[in-house]
Protein backbone atom coordinates (compact mmCIF):
# COMPACT_ATOMS: atom_id res chain seq x y z
CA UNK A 1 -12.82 1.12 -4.48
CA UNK A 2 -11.38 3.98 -7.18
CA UNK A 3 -8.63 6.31 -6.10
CA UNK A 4 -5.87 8.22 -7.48
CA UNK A 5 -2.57 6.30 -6.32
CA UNK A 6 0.94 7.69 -6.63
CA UNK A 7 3.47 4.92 -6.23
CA UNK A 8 7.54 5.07 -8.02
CA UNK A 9 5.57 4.50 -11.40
CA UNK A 10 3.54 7.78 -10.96
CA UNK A 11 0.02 8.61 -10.16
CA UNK A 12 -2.59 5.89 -11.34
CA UNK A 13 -6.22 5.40 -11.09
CA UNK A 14 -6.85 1.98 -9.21
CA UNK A 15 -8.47 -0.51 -7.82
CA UNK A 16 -7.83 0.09 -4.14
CA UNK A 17 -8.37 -1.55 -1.03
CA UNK A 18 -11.25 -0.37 1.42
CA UNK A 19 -10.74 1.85 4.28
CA UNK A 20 -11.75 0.40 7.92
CA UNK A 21 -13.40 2.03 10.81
CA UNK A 22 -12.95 1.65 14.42
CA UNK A 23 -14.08 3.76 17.58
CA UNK A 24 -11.96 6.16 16.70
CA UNK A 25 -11.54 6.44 13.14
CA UNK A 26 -14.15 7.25 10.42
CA UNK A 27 -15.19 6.45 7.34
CA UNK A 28 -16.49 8.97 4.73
CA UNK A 29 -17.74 8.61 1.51
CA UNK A 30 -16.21 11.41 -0.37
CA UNK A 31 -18.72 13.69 -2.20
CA UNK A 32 -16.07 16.16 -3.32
CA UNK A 33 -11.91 16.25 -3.33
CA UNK A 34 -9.99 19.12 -4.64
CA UNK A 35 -6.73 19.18 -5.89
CA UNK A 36 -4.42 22.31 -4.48
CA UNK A 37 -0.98 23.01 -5.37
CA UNK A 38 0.34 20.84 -2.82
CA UNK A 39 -0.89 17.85 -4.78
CA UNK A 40 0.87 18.98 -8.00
CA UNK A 41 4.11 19.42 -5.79
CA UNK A 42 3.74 15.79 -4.59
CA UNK A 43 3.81 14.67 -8.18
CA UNK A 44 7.19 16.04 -8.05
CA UNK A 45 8.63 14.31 -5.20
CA UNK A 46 7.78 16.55 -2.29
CA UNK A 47 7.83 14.66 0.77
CA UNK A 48 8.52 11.69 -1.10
CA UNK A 49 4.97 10.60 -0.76
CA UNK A 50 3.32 7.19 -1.79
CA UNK A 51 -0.09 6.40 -1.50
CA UNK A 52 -3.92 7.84 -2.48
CA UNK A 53 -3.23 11.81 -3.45
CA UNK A 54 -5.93 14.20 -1.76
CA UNK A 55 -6.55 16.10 1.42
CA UNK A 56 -9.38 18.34 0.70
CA UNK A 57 -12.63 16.71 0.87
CA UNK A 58 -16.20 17.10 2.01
CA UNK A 59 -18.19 14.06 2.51
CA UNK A 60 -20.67 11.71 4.43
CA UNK A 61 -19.56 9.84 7.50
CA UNK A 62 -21.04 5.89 6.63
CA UNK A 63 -19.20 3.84 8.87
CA UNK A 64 -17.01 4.69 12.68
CA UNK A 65 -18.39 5.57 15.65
CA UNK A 66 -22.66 5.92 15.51
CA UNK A 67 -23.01 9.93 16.87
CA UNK A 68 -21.08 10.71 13.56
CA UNK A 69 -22.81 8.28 11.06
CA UNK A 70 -24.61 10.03 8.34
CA UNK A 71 -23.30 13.62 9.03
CA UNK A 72 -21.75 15.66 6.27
CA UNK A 73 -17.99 16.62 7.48
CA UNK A 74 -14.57 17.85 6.39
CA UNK A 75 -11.73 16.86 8.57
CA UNK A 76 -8.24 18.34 9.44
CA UNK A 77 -5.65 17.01 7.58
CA UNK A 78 -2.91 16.20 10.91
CA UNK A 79 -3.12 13.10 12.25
CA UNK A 80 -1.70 13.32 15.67
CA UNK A 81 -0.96 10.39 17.70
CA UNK A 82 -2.76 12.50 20.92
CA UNK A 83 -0.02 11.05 23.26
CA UNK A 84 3.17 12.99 23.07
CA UNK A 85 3.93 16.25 24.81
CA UNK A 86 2.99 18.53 21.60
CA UNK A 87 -0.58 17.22 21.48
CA UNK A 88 -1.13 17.71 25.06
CA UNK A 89 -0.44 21.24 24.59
CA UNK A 90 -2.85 21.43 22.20
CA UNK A 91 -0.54 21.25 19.25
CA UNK A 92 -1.57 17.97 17.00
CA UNK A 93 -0.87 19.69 13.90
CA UNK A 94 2.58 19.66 14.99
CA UNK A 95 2.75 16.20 16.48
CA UNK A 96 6.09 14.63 15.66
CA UNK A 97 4.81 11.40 15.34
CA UNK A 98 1.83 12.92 12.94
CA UNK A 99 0.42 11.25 9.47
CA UNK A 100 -0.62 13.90 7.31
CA UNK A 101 -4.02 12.86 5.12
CA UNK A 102 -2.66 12.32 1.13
CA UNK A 103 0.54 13.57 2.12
CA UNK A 104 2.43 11.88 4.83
CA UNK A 105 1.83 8.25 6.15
CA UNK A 106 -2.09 8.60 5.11
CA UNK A 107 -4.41 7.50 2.45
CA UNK A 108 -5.80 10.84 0.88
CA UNK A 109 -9.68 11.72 0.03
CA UNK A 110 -8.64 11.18 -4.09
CA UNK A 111 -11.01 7.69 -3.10
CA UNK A 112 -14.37 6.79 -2.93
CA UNK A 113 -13.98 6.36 0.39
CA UNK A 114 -11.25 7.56 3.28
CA UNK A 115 -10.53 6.95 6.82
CA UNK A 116 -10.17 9.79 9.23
CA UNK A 117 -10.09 10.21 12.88
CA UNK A 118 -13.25 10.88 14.27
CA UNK A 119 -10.95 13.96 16.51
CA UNK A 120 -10.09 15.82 13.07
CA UNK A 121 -14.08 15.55 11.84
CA UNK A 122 -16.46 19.06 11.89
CA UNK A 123 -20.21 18.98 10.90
CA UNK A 124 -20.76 21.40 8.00
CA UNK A 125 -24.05 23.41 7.82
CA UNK A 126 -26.90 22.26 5.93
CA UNK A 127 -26.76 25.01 4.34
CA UNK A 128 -23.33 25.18 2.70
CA UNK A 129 -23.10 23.42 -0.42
CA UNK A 130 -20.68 20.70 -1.22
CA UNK A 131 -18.71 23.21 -3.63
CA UNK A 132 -18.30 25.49 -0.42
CA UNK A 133 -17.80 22.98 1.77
CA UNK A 134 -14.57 21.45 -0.02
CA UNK A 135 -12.84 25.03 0.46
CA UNK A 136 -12.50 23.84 4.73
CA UNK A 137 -9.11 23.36 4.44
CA UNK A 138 -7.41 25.51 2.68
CA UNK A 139 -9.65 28.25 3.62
CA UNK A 140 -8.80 27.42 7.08
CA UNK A 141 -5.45 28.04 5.68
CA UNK A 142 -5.85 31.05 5.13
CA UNK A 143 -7.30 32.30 8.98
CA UNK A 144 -4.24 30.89 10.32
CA UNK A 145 -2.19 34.06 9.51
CA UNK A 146 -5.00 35.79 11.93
CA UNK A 147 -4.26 33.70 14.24
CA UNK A 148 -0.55 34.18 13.87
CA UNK A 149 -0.05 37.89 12.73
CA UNK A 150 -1.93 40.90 14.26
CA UNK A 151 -3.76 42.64 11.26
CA UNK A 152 -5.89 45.81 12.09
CA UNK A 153 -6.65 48.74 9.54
CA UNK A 154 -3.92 50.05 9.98
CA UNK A 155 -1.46 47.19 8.53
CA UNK A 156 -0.87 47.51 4.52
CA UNK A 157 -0.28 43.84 3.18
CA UNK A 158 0.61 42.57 -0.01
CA UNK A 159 -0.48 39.00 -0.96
CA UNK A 160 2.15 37.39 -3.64
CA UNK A 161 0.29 35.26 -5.90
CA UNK A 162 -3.19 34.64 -7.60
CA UNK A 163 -3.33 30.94 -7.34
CA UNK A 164 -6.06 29.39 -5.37
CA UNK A 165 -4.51 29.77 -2.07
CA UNK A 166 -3.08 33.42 -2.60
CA UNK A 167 -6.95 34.36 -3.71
CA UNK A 168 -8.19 32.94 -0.29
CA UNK A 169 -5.44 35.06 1.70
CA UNK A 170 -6.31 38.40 -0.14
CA UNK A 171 -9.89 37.84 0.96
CA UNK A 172 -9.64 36.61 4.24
CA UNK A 173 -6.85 39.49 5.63
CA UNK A 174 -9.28 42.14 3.20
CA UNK A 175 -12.01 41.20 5.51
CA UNK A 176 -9.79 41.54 9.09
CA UNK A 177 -9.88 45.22 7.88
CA UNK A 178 -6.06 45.12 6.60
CA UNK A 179 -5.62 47.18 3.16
CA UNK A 180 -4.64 44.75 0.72
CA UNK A 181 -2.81 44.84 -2.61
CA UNK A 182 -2.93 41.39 -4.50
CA UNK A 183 -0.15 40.98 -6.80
CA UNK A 184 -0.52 38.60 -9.72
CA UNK A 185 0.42 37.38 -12.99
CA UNK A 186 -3.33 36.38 -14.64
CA UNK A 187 -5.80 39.16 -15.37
CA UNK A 188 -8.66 36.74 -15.12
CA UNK A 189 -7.64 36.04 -11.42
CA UNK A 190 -6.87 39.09 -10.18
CA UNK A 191 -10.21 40.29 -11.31
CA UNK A 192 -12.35 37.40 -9.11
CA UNK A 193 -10.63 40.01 -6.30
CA UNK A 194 -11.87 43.50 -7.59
CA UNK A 195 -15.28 42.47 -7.78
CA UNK A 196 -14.93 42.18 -4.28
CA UNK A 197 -13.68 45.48 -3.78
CA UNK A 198 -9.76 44.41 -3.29
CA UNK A 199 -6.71 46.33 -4.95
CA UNK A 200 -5.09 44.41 -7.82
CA UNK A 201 -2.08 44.60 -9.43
CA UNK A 202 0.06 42.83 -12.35
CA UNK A 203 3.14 41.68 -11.05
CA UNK A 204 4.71 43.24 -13.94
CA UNK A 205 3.17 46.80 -13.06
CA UNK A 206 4.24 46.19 -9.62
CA UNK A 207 6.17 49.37 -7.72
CA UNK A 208 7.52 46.84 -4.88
CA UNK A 209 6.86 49.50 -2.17
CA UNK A 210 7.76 47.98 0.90
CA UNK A 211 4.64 47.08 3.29
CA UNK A 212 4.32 46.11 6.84
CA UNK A 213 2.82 42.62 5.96
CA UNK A 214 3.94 40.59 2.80
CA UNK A 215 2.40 36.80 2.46
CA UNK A 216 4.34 34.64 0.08
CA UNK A 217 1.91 32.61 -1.83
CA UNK A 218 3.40 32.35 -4.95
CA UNK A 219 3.86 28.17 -5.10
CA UNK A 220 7.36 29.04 -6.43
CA UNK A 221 10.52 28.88 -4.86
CA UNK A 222 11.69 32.28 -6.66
CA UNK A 223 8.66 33.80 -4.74
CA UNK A 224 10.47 34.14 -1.88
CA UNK A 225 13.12 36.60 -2.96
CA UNK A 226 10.47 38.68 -3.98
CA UNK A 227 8.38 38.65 -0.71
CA UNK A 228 11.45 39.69 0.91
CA UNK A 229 11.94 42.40 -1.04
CA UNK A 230 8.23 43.68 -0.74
CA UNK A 231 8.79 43.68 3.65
CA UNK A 232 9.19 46.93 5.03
CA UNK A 233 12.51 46.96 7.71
CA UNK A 234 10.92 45.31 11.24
CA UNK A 235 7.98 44.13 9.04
CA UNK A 236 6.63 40.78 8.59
CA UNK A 237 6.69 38.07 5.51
CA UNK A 238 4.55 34.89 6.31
CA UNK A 239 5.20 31.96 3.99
CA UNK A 240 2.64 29.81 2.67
CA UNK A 241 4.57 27.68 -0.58
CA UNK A 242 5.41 24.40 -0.30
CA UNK A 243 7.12 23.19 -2.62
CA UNK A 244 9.54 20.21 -4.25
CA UNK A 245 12.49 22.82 -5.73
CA UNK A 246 15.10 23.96 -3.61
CA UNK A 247 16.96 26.42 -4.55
CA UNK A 248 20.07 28.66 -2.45
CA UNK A 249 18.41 32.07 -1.05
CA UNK A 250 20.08 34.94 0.25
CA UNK A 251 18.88 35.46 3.57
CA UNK A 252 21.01 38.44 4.34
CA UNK A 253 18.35 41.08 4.09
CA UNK A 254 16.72 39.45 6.64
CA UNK A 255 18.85 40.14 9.36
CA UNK A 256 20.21 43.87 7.74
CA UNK A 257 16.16 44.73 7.87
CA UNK A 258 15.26 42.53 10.77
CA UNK A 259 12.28 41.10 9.17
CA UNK A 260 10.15 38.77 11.20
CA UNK A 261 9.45 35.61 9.16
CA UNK A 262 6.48 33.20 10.14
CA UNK A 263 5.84 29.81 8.56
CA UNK A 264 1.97 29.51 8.01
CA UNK A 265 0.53 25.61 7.46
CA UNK A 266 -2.59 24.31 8.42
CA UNK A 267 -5.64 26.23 10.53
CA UNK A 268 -8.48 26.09 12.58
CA UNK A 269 -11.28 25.09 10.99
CA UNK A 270 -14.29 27.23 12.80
CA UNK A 271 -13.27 30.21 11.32
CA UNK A 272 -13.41 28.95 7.95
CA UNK A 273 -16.90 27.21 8.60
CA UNK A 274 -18.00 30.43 10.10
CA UNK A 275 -17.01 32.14 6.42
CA UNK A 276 -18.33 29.82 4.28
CA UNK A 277 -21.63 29.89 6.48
CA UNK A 278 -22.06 33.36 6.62
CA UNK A 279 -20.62 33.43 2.97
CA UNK A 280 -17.95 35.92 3.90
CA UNK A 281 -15.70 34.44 1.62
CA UNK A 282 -16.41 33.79 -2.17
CA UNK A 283 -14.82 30.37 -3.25
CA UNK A 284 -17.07 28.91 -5.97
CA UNK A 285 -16.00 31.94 -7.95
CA UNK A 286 -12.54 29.29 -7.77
CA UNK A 287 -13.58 26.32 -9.14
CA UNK A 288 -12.50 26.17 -12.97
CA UNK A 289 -13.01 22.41 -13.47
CA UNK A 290 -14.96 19.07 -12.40
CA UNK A 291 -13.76 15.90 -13.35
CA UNK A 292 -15.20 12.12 -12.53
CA UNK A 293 -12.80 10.33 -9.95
CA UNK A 294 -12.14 7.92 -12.91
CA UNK A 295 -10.05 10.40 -14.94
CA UNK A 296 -8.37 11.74 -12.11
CA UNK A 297 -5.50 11.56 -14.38
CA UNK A 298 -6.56 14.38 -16.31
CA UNK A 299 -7.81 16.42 -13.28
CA UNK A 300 -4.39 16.38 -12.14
CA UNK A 301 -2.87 17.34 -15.91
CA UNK A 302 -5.57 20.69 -15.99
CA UNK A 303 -4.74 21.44 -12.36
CA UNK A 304 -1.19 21.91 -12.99
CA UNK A 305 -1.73 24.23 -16.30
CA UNK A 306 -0.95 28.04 -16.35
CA UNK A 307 -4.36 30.05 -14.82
CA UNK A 308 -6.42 27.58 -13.64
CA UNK A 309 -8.11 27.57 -9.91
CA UNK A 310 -9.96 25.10 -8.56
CA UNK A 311 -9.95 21.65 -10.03
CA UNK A 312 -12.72 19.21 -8.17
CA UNK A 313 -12.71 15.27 -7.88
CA UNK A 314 -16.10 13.38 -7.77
CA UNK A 315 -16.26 9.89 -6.99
């Protein structure tokens, strides 16, 4: 089958070997993959990853266990082993022994085809379209800060970054009720938000006011500095960039304003089906480009230029 391979000589579009099913593990014919930032960091050497690129996908299940056969389904990207003491607590996305899907021990959905435990698998509505559908995952995301940070009216929150993922966070704490300010550096973004009735603001027309809620989704190392800056003393900064670069931070204000910093990864996914179901949360308004699996190549080339959202795979 097709895929998008990164091995030491790069990323490559190849002739790859088939995925297998068992009675626990699934195969799905990808309909849709999109490429996030997390992708373009791989490229770089994050996690010093080698294998097919890819973890957000929607798709048809043809071949694994028969109750799942022909449904539509996204899956969660954590594959936990199910065994150890941090599954058992309900924690596989923090398994220690984990394989992450296209980024950590696991073929990706950059394929015609990938393999994914039937555990990680959720039916998506008839009624949400492939292009909605391929959102799960980051969207999902997004929710975790709700599950993670208590937002109310009351909490003012400013989102770093207009990239795909920042755009998702702005609407998703927006709609908990929290009064958001979006801070960006491309007009075109920004204004996706304030058709949805969301605060914008160039990042170079930023005041910096300090909030009770800063999330750090900036996809830049330098970000950082900045969300710190932006949290109010006692307040909170959730970070969502992963990223290659590492660079020396000074951590000091931390402690002097006793700032409560949360790492923010993967979510559930029934909040984000529930949002793309209900349409709660606009993401087609994301997608900027759509590119045959077969010049995956140049997918990956667009997604990694200066404004652009959503880039799509289809096999």
């Amino acid at each position: 089958m097709q895929a998008v391979l990164l091995d030491e000589h790069g990323p490559r579009v190849v002739d790859h070997r088939e995925p297998t099913a068992s009675h626990e593990i699934a195969v799905v014919r990808v309909h849709l993959a999109g490429i996030c930032n997390t992708d373009l960091e791989l490229l770089k050497g994050y996690m010093g990853f080698r294998g097919v690129l890819g973890h957000e996908f929607v798709g048809t299940v043809i071949e694994g266990p028969e109750n799942w056969r022909g449904e539509r389904v996204v899956g969660e990207i954590n594959f936990g082993c199910g065994r150890c003491s941090v599954c058992t607590q309900g924690m596989r996305r923090h398994c220690p022994n984990r394989r992450v899907l296209g980024i950590l021990d696991a073929d990706g959905a950059f394929a015609e085809r990938v393999a994914v435990p039937v555990v990680n698998l959720h039916r998506v509505a008839d009624d949400v379209p492939d292009e909605a559908a391929v959102f799960s995952e980051p969207l999902a995301a997004a929710f975790e800060i709700l599950d993670q940070v208590h937002v109310d009216v009351t909490t003012e929150c400013v989102v770093l970054g207009d990239g795909k993922l920042g755009l998702l966070v702005a609407q998703v704490l927006f709609q908990a009720g929290a009064k958001v300010l979006a801070v960006g550096k491309h007009p075109s973004k920004l204004a996706l938000l304030e058709r949805l009735g969301l605060r914008t603001v160039a990042s170079s027309d930023w005041d910096r006011s300090a909030v009770d809620l800063v999330v750090e989704a900036t996809g830049t190392a330098a970000g950082f500095q900045a969300a710190i800056a932006a949290t109010r003393p006692r307040g909170t900064l959730v970070l969502k960039s992963t990223v290659a670069e590492h660079v020396a931070h000074d951590l000091t204000p931390l402690v002097i304003h006793e700032i409560t910093v949360v790492g923010s990864r993967c979510g559930r996914f029934a909040p984000a089906l529930d949002a793309l179901k209900h349409r709660q949360v606009d993401v087609q308004s994301l997608i900027s480009h759509r590119f045959n699996l077969r010049d995956g190549l140049r997918a990956l080339e667009v997604a990694a230029s200066p404004g652009v959202l959503k880039v799509l795979l289809e096999p």
